[in-house]
Protein backbone atom coordinates (compact mmCIF):
# COMPACT_ATOMS: atom_id res chain seq x y z
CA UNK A 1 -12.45 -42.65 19.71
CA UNK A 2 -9.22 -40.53 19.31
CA UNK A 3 -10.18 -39.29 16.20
CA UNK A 4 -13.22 -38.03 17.48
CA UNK A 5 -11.55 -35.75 20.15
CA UNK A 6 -9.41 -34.94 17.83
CA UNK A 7 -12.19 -33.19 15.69
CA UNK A 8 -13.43 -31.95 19.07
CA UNK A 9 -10.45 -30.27 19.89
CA UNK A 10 -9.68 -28.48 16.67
CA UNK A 11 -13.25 -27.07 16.38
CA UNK A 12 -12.59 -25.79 19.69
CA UNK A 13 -9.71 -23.97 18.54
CA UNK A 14 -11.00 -22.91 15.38
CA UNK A 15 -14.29 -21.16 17.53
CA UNK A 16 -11.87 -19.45 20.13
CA UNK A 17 -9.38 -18.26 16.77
CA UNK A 18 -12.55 -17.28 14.80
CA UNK A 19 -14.30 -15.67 18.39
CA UNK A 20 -10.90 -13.66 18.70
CA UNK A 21 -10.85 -12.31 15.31
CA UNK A 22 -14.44 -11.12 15.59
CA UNK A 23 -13.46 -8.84 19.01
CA UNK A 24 -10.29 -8.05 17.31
CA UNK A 25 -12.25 -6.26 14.13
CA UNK A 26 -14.81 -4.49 16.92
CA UNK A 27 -11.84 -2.85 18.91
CA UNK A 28 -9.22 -1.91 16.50
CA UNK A 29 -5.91 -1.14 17.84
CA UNK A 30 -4.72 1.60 15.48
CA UNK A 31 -6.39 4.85 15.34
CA UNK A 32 -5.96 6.81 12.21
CA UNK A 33 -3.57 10.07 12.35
CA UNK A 34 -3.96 12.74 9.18
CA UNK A 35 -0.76 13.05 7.96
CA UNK A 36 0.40 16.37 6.43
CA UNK A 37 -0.86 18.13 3.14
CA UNK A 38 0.27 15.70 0.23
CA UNK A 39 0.08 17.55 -2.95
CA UNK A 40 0.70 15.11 -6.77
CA UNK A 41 1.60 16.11 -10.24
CA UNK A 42 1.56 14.61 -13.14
CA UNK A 43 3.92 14.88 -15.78
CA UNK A 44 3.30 13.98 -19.20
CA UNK A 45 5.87 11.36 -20.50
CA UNK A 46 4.21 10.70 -23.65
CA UNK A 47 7.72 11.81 -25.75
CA UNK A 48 10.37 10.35 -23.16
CA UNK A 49 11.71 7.41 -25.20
CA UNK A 50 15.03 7.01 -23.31
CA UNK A 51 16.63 5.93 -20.28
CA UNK A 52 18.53 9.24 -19.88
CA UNK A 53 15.05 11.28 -20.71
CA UNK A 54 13.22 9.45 -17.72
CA UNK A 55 16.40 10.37 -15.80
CA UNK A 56 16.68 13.79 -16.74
CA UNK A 57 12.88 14.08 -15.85
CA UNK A 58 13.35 12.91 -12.32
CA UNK A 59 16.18 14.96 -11.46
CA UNK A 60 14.76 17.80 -12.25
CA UNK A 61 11.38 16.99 -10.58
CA UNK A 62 13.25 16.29 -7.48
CA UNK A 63 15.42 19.41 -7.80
CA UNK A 64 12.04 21.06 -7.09
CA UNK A 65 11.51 19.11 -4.50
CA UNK A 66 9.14 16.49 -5.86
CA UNK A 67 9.20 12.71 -5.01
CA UNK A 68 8.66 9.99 -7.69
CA UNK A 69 5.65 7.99 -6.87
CA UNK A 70 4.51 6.12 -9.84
CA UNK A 71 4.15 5.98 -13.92
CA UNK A 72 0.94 5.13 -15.66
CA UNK A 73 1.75 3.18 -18.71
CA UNK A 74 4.93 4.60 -19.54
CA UNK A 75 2.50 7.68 -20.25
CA UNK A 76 2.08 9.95 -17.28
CA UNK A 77 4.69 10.07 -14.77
CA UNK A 78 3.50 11.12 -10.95
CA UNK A 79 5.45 12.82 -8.44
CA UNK A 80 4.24 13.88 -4.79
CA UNK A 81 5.54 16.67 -2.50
């Protein structure tokens, strides 16, 4: 008999959990706000085949006022501002 309320009471709680997700998902909290103008560029590193040439690369790019923000494939470095 136990078990059976058991059951009872965690389907209960899984409908009121799955009930407050649903509501949750139809009123979001969070609005989106556009952030500023994000420009990219990317930055062949095709013949960079050092540790000191990917250096040299991003210290200059950030001398300009660039940001590292990912490599493809050790191929094509990208930078954001």
């Amino acid at each position: 008999m136990k078990k059976n309320q058991l059951v009872k009471v965690a389907l209960i709680i899984l409908m009121i959990l799955f009930a407050v997700g649903i509501v949750n998902n139809m009123f979001p909290s969070q609005s989106a706000i556009a952030a500023g103008k994000i420009q990219y560029k990317v930055v062949s590193a095709e013949k960079i085949y050092t540790a000191e040439g990917y250096e040299s690369l991003l210290n200059e790019m950030s001398n300009k006022g660039w940001t590292f923000d990912h490599a493809f494939l050790n191929l094509y470095v990208t930078f954001r501002k």
